[in-house]
PDB file of N, CA and C in Angstrom:
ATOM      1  N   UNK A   1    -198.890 366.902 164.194  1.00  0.00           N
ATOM      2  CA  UNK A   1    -200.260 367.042 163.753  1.00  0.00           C
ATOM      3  C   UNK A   1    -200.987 367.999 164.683  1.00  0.00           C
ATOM      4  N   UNK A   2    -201.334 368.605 164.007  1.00  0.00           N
ATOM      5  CA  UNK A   2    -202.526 370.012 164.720  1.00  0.00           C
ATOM      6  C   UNK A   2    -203.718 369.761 165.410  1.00  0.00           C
ATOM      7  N   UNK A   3    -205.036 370.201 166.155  1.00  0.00           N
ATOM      8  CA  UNK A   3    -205.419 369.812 166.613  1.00  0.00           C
ATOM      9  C   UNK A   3    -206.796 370.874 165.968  1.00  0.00           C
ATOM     10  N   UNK A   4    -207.658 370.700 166.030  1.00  0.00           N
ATOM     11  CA  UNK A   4    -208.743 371.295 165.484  1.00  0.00           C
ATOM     12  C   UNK A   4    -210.777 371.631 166.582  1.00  0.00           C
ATOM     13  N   UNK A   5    -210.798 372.693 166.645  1.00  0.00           N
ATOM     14  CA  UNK A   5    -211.952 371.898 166.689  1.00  0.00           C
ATOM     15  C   UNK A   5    -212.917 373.476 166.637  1.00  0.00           C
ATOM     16  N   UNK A   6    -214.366 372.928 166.353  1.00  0.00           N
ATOM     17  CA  UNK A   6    -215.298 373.801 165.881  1.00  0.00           C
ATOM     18  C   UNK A   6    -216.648 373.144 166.047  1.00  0.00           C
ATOM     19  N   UNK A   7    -217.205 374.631 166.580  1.00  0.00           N
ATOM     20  CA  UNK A   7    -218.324 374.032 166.803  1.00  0.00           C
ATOM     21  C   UNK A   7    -219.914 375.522 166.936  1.00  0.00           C
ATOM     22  N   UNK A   8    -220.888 375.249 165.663  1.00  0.00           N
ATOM     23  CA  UNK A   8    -221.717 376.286 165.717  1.00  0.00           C
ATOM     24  C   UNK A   8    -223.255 376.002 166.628  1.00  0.00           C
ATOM     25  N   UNK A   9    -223.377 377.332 166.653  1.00  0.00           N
ATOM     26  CA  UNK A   9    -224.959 377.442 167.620  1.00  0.00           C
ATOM     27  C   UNK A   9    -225.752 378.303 166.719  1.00  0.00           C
ATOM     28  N   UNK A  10    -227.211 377.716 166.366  1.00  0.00           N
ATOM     29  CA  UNK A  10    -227.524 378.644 165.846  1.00  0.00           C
ATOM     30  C   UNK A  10    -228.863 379.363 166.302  1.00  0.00           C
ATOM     31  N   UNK A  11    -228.833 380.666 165.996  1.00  0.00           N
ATOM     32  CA  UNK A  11    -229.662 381.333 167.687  1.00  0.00           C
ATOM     33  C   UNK A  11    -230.622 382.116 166.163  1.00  0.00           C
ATOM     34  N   UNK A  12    -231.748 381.602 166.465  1.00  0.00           N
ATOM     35  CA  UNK A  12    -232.518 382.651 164.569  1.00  0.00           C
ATOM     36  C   UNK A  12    -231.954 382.618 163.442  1.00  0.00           C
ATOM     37  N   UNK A  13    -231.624 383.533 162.808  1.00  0.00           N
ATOM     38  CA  UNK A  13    -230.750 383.795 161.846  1.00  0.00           C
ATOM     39  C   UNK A  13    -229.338 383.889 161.946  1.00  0.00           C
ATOM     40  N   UNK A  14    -229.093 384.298 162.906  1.00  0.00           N
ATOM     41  CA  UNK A  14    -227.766 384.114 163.652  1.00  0.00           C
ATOM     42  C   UNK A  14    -227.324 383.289 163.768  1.00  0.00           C
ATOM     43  N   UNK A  15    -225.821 382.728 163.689  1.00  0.00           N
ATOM     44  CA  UNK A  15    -224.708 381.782 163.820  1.00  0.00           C
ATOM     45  C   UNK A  15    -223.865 381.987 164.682  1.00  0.00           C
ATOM     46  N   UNK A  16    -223.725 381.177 166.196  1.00  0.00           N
ATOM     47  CA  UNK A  16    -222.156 381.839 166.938  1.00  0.00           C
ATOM     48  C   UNK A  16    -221.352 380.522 166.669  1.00  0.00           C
ATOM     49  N   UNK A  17    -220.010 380.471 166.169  1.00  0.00           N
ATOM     50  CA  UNK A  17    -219.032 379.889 165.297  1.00  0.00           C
ATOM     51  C   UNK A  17    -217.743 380.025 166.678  1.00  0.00           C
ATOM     52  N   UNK A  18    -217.776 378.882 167.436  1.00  0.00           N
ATOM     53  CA  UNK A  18    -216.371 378.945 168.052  1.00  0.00           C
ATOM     54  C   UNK A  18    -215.755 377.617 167.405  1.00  0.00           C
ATOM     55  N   UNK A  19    -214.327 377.861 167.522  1.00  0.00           N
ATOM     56  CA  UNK A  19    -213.429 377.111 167.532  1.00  0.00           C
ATOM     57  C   UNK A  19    -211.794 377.711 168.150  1.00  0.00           C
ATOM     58  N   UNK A  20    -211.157 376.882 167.859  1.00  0.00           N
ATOM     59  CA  UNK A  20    -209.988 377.628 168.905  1.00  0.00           C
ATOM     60  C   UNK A  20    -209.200 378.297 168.674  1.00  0.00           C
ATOM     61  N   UNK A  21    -209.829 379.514 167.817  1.00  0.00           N
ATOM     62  CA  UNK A  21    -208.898 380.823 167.674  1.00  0.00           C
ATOM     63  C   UNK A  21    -210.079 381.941 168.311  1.00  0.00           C
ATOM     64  N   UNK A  22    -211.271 381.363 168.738  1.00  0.00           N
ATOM     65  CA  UNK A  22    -212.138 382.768 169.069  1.00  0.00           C
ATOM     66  C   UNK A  22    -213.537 382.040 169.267  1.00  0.00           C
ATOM     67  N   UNK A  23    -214.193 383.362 168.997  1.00  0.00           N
ATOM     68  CA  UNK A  23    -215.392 383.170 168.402  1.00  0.00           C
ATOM     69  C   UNK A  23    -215.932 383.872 167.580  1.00  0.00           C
ATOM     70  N   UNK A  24    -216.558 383.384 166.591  1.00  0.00           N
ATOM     71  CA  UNK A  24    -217.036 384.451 165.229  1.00  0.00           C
ATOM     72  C   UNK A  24    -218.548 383.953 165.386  1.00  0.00           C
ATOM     73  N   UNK A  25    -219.187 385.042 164.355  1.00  0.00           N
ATOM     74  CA  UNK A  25    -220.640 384.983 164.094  1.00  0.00           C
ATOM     75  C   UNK A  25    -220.511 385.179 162.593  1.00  0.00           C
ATOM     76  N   UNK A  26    -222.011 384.979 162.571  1.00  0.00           N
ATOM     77  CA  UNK A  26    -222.602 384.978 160.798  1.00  0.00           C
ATOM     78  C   UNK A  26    -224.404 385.192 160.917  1.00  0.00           C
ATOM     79  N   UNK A  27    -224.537 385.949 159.582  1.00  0.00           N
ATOM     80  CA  UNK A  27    -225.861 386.253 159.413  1.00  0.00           C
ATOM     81  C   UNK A  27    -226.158 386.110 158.091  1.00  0.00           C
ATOM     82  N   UNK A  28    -227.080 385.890 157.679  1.00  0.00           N
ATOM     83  CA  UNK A  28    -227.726 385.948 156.639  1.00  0.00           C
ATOM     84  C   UNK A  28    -228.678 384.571 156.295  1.00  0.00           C
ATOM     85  N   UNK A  29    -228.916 384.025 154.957  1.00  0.00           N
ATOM     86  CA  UNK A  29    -229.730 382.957 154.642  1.00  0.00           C
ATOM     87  C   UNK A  29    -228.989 382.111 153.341  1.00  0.00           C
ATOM     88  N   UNK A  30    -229.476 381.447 152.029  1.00  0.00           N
ATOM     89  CA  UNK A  30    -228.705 380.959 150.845  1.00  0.00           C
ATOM     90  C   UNK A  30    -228.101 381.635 150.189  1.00  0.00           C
ATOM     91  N   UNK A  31    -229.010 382.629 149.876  1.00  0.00           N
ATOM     92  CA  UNK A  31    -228.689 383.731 148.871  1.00  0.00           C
ATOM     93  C   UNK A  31    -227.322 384.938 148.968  1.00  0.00           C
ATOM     94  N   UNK A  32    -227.512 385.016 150.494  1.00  0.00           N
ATOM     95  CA  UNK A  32    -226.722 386.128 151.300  1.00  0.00           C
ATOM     96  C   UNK A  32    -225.961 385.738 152.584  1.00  0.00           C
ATOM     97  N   UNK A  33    -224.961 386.169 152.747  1.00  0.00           N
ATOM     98  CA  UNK A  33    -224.646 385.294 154.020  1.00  0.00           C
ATOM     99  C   UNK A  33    -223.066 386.837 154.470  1.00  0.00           C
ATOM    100  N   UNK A  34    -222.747 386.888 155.700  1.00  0.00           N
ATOM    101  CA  UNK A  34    -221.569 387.544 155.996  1.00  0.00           C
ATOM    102  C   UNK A  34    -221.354 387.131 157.494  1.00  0.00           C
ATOM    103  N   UNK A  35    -220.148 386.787 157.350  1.00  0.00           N
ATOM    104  CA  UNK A  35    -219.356 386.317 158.179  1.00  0.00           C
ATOM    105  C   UNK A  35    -218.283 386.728 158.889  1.00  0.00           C
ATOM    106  N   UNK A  36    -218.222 387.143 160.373  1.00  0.00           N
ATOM    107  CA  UNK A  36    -217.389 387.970 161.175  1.00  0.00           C
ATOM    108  C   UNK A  36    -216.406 386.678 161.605  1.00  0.00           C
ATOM    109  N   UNK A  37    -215.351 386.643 161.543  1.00  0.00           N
ATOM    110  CA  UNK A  37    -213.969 385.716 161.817  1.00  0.00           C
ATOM    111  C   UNK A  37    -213.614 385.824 162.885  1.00  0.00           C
ATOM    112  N   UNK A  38    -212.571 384.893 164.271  1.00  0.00           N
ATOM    113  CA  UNK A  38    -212.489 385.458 165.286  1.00  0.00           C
ATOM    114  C   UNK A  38    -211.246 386.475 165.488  1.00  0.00           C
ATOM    115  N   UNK A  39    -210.877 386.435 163.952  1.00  0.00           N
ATOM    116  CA  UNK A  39    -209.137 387.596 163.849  1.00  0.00           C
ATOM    117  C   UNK A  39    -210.232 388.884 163.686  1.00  0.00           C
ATOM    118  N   UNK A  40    -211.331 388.908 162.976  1.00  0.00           N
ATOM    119  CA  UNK A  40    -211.859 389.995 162.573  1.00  0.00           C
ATOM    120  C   UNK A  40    -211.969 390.268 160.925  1.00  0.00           C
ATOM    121  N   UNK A  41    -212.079 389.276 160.374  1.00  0.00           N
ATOM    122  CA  UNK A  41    -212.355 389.361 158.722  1.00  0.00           C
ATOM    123  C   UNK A  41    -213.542 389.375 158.979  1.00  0.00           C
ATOM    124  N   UNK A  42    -214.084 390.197 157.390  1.00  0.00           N
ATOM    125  CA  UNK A  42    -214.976 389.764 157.200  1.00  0.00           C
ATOM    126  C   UNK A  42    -215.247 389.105 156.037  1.00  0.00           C
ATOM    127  N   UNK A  43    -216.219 388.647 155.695  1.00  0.00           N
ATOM    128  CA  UNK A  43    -216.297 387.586 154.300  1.00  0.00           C
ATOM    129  C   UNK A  43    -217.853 388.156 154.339  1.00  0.00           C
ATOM    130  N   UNK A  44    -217.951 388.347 153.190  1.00  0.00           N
ATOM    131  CA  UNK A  44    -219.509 388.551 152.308  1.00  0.00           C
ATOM    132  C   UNK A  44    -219.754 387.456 151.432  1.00  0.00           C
ATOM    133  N   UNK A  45    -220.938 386.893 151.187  1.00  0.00           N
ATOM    134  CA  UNK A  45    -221.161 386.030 149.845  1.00  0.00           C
ATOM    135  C   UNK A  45    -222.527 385.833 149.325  1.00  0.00           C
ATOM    136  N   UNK A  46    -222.558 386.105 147.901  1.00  0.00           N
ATOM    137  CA  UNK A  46    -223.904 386.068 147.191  1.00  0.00           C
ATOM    138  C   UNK A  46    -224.097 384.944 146.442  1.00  0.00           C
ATOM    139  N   UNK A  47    -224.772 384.029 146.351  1.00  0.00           N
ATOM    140  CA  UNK A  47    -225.238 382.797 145.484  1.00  0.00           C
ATOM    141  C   UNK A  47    -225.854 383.103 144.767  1.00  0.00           C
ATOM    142  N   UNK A  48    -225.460 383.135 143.343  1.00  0.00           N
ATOM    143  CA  UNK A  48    -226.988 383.299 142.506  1.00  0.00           C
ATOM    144  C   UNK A  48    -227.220 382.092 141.901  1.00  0.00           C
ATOM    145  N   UNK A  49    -228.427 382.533 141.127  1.00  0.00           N
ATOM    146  CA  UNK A  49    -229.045 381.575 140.288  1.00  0.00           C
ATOM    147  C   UNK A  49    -227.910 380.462 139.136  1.00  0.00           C
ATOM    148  N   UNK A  50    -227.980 379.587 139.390  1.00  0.00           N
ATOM    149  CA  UNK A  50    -227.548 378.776 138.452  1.00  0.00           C
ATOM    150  C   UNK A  50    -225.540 377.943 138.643  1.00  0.00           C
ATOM    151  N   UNK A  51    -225.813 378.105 139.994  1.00  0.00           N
ATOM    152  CA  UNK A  51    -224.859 377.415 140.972  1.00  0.00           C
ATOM    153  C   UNK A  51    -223.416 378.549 140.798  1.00  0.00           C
ATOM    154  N   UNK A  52    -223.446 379.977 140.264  1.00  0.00           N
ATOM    155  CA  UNK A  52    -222.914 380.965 140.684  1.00  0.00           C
ATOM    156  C   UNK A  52    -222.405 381.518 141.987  1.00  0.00           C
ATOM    157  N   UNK A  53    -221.074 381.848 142.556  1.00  0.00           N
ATOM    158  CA  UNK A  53    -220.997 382.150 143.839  1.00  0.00           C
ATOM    159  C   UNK A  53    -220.004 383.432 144.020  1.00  0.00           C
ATOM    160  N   UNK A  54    -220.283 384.306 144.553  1.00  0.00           N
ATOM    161  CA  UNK A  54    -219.188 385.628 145.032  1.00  0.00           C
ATOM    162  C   UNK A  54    -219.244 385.684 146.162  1.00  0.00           C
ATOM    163  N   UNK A  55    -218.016 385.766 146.002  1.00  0.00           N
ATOM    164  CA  UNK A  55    -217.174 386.402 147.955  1.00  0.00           C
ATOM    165  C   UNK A  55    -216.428 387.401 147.630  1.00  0.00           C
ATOM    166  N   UNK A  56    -215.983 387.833 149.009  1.00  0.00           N
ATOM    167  CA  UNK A  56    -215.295 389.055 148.911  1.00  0.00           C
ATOM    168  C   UNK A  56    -214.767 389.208 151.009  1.00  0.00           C
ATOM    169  N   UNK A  57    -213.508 389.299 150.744  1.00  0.00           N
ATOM    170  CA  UNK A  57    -213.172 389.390 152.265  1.00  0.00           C
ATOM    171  C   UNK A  57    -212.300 390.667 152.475  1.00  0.00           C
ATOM    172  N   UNK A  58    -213.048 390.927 153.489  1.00  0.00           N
ATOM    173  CA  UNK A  58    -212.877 392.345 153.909  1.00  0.00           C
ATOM    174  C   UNK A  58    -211.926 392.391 155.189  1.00  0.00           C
ATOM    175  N   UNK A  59    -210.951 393.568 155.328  1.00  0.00           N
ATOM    176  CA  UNK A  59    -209.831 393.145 156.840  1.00  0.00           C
ATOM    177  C   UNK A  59    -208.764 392.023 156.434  1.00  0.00           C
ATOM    178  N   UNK A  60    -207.857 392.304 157.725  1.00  0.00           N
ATOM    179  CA  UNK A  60    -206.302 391.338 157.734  1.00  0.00           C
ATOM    180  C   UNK A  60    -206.671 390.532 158.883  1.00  0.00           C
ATOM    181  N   UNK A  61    -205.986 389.649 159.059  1.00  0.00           N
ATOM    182  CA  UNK A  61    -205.383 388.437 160.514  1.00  0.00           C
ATOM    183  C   UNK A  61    -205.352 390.147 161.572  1.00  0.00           C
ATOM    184  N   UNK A  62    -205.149 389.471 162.516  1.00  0.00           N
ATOM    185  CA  UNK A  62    -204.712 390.073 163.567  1.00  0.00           C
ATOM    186  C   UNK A  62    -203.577 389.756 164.313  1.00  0.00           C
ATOM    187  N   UNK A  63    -203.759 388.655 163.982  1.00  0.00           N
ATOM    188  CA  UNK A  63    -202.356 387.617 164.431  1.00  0.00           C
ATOM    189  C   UNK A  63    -201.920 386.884 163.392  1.00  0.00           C
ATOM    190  N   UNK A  64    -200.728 386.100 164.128  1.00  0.00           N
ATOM    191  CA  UNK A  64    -200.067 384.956 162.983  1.00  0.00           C
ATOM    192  C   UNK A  64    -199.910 383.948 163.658  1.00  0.00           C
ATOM    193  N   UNK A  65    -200.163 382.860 162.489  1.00  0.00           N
ATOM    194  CA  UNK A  65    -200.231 381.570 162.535  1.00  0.00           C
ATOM    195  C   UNK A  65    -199.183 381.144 163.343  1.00  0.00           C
ATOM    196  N   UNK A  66    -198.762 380.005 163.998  1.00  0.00           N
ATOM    197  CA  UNK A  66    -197.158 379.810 164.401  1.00  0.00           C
ATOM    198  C   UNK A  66    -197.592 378.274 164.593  1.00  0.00           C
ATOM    199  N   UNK A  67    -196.893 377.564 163.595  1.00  0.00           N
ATOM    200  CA  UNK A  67    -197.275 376.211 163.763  1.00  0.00           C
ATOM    201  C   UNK A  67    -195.744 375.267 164.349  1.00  0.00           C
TER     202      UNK A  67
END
């Protein structure tokens, strides 16, 4: 069994996102939001009206998993 852990700060609008591959950030609000990974993805996402949702991830791993 794996071990996990995560934990955010949130500084304004800003998000710093560690857990134990890094640390990532995020910006935005409901509507809008993008998210820096600690491999270096990125993830975009738009909510619209009427419980609608798009993403879109941008970039590879940097590394690999090794469980």
């Amino acid at each position: 069994m794996g071990w996990h852990y995560r934990k955010s700060i949130k500084v304004g609008p800003f998000r710093i996102n560690l857990s134990r591959h890094g640390v990532g950030h995020s910006y935005g609000n409901r509507r809008f939001h993008i998210t820096t990974s600690p491999d270096g993805r990125r993830h975009l996402s738009v909510r619209l009206p009427g419980g609608f949702h798009v993403g879109k991830t941008f970039g590879s791993r940097r590394y690999h998993k090794h469980y």
